[in-house]
Each structure stands twice: as C-alpha cells, then as structure tokens.
Protein backbone atom coordinates (compact mmCIF):
# COMPACT_ATOMS: atom_id res chain seq x y z
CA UNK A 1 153.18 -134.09 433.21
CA UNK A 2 150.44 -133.25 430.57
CA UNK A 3 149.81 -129.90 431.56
CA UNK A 4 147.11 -127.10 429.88
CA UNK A 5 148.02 -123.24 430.28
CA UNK A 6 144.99 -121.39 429.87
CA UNK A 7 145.95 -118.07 428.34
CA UNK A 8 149.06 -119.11 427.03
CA UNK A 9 148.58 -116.43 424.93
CA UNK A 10 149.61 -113.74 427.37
CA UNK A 11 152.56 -112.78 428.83
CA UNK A 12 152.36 -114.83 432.03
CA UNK A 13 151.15 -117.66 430.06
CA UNK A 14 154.11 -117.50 427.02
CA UNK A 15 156.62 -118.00 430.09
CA UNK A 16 154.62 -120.72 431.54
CA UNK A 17 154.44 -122.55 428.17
CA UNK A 18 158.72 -122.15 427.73
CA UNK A 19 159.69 -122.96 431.17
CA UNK A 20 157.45 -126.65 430.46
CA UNK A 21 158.39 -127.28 427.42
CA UNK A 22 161.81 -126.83 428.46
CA UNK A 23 161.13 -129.37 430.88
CA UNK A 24 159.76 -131.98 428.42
CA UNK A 25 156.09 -131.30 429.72
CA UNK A 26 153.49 -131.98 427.36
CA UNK A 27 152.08 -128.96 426.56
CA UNK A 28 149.05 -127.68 425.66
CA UNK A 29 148.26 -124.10 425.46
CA UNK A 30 145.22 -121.83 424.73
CA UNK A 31 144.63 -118.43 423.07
CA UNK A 32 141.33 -116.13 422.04
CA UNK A 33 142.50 -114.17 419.01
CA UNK A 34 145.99 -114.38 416.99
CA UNK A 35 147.21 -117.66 417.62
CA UNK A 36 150.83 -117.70 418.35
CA UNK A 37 154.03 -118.69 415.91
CA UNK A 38 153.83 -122.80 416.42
CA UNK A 39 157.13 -124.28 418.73
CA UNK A 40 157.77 -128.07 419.26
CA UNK A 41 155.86 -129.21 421.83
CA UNK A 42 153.40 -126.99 422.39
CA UNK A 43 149.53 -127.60 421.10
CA UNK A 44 148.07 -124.75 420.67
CA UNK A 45 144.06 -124.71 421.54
CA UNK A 46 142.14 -121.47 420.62
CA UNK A 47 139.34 -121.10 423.22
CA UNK A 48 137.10 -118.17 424.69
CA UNK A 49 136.90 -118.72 428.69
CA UNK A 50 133.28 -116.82 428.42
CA UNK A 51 131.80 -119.90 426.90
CA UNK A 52 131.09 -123.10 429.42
CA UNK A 53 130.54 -124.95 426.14
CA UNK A 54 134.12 -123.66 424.47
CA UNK A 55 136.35 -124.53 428.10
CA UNK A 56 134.37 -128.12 428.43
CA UNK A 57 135.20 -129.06 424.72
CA UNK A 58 139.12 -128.17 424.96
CA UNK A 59 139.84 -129.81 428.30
CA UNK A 60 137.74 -132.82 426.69
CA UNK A 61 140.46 -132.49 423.49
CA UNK A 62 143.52 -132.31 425.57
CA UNK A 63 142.93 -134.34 428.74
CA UNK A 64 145.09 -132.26 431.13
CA UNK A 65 146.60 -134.09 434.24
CA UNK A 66 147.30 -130.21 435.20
CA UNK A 67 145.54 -127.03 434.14
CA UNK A 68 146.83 -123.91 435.16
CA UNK A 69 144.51 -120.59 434.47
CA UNK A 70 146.51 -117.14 433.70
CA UNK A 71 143.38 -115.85 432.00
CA UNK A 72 141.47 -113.02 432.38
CA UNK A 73 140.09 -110.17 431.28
CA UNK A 74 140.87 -106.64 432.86
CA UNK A 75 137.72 -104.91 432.53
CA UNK A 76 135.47 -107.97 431.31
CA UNK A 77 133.64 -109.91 434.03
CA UNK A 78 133.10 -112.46 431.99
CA UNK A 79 136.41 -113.61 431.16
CA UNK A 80 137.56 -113.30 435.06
CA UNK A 81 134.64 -114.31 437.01
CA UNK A 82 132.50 -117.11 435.11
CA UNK A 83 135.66 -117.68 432.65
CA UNK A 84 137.27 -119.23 436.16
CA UNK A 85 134.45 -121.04 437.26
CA UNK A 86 133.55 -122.56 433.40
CA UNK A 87 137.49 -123.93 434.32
CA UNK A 88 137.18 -125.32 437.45
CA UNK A 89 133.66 -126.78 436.43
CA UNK A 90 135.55 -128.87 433.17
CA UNK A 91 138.40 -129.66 435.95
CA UNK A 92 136.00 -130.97 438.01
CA UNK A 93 134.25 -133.47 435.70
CA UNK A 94 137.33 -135.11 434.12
CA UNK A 95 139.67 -135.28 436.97
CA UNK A 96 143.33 -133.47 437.76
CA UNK A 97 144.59 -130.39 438.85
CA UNK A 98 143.78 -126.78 439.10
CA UNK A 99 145.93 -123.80 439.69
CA UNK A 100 144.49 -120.59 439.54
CA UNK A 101 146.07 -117.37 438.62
CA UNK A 102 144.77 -114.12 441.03
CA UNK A 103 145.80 -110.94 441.87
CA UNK A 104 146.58 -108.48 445.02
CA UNK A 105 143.44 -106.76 443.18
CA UNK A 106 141.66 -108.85 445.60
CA UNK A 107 142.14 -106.49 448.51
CA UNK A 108 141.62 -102.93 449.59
CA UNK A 109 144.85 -101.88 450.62
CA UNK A 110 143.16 -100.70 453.99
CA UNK A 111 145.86 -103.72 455.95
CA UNK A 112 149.52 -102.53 456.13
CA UNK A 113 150.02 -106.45 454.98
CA UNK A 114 148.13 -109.43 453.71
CA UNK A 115 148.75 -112.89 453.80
CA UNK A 116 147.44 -115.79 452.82
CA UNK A 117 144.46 -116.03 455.59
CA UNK A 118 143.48 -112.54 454.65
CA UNK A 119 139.66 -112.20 453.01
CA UNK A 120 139.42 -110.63 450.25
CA UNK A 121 137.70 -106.74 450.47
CA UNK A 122 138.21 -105.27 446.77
CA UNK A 123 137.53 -101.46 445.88
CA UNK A 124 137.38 -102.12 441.82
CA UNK A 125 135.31 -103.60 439.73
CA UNK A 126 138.51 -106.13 438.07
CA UNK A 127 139.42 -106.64 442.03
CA UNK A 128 135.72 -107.89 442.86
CA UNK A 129 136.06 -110.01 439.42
CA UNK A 130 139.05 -112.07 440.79
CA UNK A 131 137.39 -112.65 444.51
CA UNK A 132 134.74 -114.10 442.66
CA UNK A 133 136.76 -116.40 440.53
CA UNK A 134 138.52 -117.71 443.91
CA UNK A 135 135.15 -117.68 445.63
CA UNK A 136 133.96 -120.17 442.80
CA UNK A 137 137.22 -122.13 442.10
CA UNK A 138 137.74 -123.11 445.97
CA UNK A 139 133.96 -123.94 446.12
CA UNK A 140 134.09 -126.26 442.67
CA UNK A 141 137.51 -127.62 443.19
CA UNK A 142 138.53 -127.36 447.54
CA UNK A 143 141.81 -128.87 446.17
CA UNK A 144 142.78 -126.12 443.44
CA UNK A 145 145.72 -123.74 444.35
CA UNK A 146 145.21 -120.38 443.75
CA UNK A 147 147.96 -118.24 443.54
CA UNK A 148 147.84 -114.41 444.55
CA UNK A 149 150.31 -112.30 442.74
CA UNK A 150 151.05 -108.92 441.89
CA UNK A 151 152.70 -106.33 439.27
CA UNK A 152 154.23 -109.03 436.84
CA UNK A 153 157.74 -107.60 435.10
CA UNK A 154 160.53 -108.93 433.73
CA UNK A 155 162.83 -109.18 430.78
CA UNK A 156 161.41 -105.85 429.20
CA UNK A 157 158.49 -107.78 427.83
CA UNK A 158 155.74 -106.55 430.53
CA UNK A 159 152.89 -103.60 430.01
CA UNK A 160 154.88 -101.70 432.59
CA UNK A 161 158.02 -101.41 431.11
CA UNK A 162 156.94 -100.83 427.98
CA UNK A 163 155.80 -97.83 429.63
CA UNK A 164 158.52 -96.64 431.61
CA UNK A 165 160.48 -97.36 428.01
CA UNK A 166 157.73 -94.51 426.17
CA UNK A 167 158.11 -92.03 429.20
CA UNK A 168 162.07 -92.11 429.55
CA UNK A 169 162.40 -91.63 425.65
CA UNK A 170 159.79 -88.72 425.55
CA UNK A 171 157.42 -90.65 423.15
CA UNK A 172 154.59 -91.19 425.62
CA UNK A 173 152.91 -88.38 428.12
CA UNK A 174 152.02 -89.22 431.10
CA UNK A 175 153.29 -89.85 435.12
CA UNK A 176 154.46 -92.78 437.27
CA UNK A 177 152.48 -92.85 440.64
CA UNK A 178 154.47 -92.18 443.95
CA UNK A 179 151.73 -93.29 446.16
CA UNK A 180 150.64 -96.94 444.49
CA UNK A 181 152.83 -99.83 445.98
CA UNK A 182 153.04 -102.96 444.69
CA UNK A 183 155.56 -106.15 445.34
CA UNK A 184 156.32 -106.51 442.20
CA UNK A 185 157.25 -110.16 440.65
CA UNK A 186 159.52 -111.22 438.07
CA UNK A 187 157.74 -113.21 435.37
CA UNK A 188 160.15 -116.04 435.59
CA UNK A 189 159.97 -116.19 439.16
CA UNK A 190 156.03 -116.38 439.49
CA UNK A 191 155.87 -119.28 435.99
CA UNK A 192 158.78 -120.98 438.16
CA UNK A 193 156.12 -121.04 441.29
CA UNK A 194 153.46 -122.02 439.44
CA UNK A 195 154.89 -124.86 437.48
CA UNK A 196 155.93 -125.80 440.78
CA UNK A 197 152.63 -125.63 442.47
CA UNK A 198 151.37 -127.93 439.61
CA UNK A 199 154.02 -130.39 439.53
CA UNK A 200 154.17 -131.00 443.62
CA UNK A 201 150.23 -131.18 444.06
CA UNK A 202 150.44 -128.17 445.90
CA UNK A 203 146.75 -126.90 447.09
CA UNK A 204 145.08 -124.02 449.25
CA UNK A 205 146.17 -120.36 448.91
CA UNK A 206 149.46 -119.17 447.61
CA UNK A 207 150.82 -115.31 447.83
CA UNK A 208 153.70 -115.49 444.88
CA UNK A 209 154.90 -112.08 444.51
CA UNK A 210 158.21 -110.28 445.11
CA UNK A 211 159.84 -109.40 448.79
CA UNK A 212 160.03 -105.33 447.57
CA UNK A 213 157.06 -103.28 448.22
CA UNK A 214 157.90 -100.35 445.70
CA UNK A 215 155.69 -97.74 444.06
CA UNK A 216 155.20 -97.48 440.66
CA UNK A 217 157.82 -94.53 439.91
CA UNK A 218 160.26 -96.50 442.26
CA UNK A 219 159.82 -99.25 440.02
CA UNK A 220 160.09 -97.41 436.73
CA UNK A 221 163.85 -95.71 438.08
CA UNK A 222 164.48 -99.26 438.66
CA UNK A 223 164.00 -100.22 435.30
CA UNK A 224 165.23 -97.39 433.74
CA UNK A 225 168.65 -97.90 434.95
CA UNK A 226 168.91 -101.79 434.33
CA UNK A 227 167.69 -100.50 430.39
CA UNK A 228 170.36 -97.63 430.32
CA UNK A 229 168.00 -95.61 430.18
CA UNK A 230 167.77 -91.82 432.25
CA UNK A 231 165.52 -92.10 435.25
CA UNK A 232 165.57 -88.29 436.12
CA UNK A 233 163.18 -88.00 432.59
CA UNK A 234 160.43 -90.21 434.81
CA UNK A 235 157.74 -87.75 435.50
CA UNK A 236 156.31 -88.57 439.18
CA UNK A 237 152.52 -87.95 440.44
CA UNK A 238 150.33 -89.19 442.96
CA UNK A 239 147.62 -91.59 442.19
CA UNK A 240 144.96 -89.83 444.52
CA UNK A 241 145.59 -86.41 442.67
CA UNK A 242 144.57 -87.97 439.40
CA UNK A 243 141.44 -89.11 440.71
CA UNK A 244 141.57 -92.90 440.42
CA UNK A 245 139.92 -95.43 442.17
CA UNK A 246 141.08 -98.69 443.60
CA UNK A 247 143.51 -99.49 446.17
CA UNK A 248 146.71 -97.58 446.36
CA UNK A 249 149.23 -100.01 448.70
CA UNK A 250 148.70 -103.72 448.62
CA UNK A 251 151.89 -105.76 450.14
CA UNK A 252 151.07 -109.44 449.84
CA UNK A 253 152.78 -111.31 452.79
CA UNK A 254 154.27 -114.17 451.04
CA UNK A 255 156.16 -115.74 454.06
CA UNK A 256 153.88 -119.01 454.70
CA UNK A 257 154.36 -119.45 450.43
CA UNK A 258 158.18 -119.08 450.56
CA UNK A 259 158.20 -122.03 453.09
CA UNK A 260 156.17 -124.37 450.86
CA UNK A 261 157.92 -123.44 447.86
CA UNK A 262 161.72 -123.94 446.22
CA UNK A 263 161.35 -121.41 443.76
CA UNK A 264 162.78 -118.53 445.66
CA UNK A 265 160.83 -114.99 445.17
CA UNK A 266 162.99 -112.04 444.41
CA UNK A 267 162.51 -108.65 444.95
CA UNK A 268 162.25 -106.09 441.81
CA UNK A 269 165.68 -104.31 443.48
CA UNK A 270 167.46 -107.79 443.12
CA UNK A 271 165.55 -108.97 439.90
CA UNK A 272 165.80 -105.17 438.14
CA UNK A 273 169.58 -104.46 439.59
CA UNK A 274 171.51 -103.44 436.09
C-alpha cells in the first residue's frame, strides 16, 4: 500500500510512519518545520496544510493510494479547518483514500456518552475547528473515514506525560484536573486502528479511543506508578475552579468501532498497568 501520513511529524504521525514501514508500506510522510532524522523507507515531504496550492503539489509528488491526516493545529484554524478540506479536495481529484484524524473536542460533554451517530456540539474554539474539518471532509470525500479519538498517551513520549513526569519530580508547578474525563488511547493502539482503517477500505465514522473514562489526575497516578515515579507528589484541582472553558467529560462510545475493527482498544488502566 502506498500510503501518505500527513503530519508525520507529530507524535501520532511518527507511530503511524513506524508501524507501516514495519509493514513494508511505502511510505511517504509530511512535516512543516524541522524535518525529521531520514529512516529507510520513509519519504519525507515538507508541506504547510494552510496552503491549497502546497497539499495539491505533494499529493501530485507522491501519488498516495492512502492518505491519512493527523494534522492540525491546536489553536490555528487554519491548519484544522481549511488544512482538512485543502486534503480531502487533492484526495478528491487524483483518486484513493482518506482517513481523517478528529477529536472528542468535537462535543460538549453535555451527553453522559457519545457514539458514533452523535452530532457534533463543541464549546471551544479547537473543538468547532475539527467539526468543521469533518463537516468538509464527509461533504468532499462521502467515502473518507474519520476517526474520533481522544487523550493520545503512550510509551512516555506524549504532552501529557511529559507533564505528569515535571509535576512528580517538582520541576514544573501546576495541578492535574479531577473533574476533566477523557478515554484515553494508547498511541499504538489508535496508529494500529488507523492503519487498519486504511488498509481494509474502511469508511463512515470511527470512535478509536480507550474503554477507561479517567480524569486527568487519575491518569497522571496511572502513569506515575508504571514510571516509578510517586503519585502522592500529583497536585489535584478542579478544572471549573481554574476558570477554563471547554467541555469537562467527553466518553466516546466506541462499541459499533470495536466490532468493525481487529485492533483491539485498551483502556489506560490495562495499557498504563506497571
């Protein structure tokens, strides 16, 4: 399968490229700034999503059979929004396969679940970002998958741990919220799923997060003690005291998913258990 990860860059993306090159994919891979140390069988592609012009001319040098989009842009509409549709618009005109990367950002938190039928409500400005990009890939391409996920962790490399690594040592300030619940997925789980998606034709909408709905501090004590590291030095607070906007309990339903899927979905007290 000749297969384009857009934002390869990134940590989703960096597992995606491994697990197909490990699978004797050919690979092609994209970044924005610091282009990444060179690894048989990978073709590196640097390219700004923002730019209709930029997407169009590397999907025209690589000739993807399957492009899969982890890109984005937290708080840049730009990259999120029209960076998804300049995708699905190159996709589109020279044939294949789209999978889409989004996010639980998506919804309010309002639901006590969502699954895959759920519409999209978001409370934040990255949240309404990532409805749009569905809105416009499902219009462009009614054959793309788009795959919902949520906190990505695993294998100490994520923003997250990182964290809960600064506050455990006492080199970072700061508190992990008790009141802003995620399922949390391990990154090899969700590049598994989406490699998947793209080599079975999967299409439609896909939830592919974890089966644990855990808070944030929850999670950190979690990966505290798979690091050896003290969990009691975790500060906890509450989300709504600080003031923050945005939904505070998303739990994606990802039962209809796990049915389509082999990749199995663990959850962060299996995938984190020291």
């Amino acid at each position: 399968m000749k297969i384009l990860i857009v934002g390869g860059s990134g940590f989703l993306g960096a597992e995606l490229v491994r697990l197909c090159v490990a699978a004797g994919h050919d690979v092609g891979a994209t970044y924005l700034t610091a282009r990444p140390q060179e690894r048989p069988g990978t073709r590196w592609l640097r390219l700004d999503v923002r730019s209709r012009e930029d997407v169009a001319a590397a999907l025209d040098a690589f000739g993807p059979e399957v492009t899969v989009n982890a890109a984005y842009g937290k708080t840049d509409w730009a990259a999120t929004a029209d960076g998804a549709a300049h995708v699905a618009v190159a996709v589109a005109r020279l044939g294949g396969r789209l999978v889409h990367v989004s996010s639980d950002a998506v919804f309010s938190g309002v639901a006590a679940r969502y699954d895959e039928a759920c519409a999209p409500d978001p409370l934040s400005p990255y949240g309404a970002a990532k409805a749009a990009a569905e809105t416009a890939v499902r219009a462009i391409l009614p054959d793309a998958a788009v795959a919902r996920t949520s906190l990505i962790v695993g294998d100490g490399g994520s923003g997250h741990e990182a964290r809960v690594r600064s506050l455990a040592t006492g080199r970072g300030a700061g508190v992990l919220f008790t009141d802003d619940v995620k399922c949390p997925v391990h990154v090899g789980d969700l590049a598994a799923a989406l490699v998947e998606t793209a080599a079975r034709g999967l299409s439609g909408m896909l939830h592919v997060a974890g089966c644990d709905a855990v808070n944030r501090h929850e999670l950190g004590v979690l990966i505290a003690r798979g690091e050896g590291l003290d969990p009691a030095r975790l500060p906890a607070g509450r989300r709504a005291d600080a003031g923050l906007g945005g939904p505070f309990e998303v739990r994606l339903d990802c039962t209809a998913t796990q049915r389509r899927l082999r990749t199995r979905l663990r959850g962060a007290r299996e995938f984190l258990a020291p």
